[in-house]
Protein backbone atom coordinates (compact mmCIF):
# COMPACT_ATOMS: atom_id res chain seq x y z
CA UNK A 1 -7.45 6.58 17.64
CA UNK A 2 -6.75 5.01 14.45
CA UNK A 3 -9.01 2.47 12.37
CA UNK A 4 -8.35 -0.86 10.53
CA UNK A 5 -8.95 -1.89 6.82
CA UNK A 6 -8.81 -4.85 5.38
CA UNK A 7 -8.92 -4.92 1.81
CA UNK A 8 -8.32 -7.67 -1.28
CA UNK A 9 -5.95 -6.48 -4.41
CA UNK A 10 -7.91 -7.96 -6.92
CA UNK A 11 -4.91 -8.47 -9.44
CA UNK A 12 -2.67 -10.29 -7.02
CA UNK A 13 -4.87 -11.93 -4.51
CA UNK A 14 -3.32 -10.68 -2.04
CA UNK A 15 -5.07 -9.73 1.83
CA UNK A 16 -3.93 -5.69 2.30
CA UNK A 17 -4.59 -4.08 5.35
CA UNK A 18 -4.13 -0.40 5.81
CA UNK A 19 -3.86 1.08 9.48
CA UNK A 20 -5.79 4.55 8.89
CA UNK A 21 -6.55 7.87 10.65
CA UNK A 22 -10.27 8.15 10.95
CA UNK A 23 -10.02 11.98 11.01
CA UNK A 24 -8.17 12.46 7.77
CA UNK A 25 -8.53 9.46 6.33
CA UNK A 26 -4.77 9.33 5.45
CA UNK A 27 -2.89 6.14 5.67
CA UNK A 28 -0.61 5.76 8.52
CA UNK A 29 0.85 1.92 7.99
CA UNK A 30 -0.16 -0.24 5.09
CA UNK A 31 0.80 -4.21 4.98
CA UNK A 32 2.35 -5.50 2.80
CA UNK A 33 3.54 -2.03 1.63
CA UNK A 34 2.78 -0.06 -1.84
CA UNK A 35 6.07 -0.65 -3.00
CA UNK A 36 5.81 -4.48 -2.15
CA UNK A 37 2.34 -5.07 -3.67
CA UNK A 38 4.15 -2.93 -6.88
CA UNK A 39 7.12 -5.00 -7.57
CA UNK A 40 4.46 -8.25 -7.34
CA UNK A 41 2.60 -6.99 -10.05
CA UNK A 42 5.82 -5.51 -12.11
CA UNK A 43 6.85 -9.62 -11.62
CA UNK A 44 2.99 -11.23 -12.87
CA UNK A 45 4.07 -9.01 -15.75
CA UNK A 46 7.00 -9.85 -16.39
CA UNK A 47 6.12 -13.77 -16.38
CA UNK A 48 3.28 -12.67 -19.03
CA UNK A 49 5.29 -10.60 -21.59
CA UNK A 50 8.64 -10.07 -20.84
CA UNK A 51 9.84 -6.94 -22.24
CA UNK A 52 10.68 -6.08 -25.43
CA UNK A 53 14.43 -7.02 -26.44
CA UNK A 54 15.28 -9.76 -23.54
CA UNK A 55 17.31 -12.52 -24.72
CA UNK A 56 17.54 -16.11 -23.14
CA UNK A 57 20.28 -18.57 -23.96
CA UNK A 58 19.07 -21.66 -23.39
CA UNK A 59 21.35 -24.91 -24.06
CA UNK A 60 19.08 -28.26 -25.23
């Protein structure tokens, strides 16, 4: 048997639900995945302070 969680990331809104064994508690299936919900943030980020040394041409 395996157990459902529904959780909220705080930071990007976002619903997460894990698919879980009950007896060790270890995640089997998470949705969207780690490395999804990762590159969101890395992306929030980058829209708030891109990094150091990134130039933009822009033509006006």
């Amino acid at each position: 048997p395996t157990s459902v969680r529904f959780s909220v990331d705080e930071k990007l809104n976002q619903v997460v639900i894990k698919v879980v064994d009950p007896a060790t508690q270890k995640v089997i299936k998470q949705f969207p995945a780690e490395a999804i919900l990762k590159m969101r943030e890395e992306m929030l980020d980058f829209d708030t302070k891109p990094p150091a040394g990134l130039l933009l041409s822009e033509k006006t």
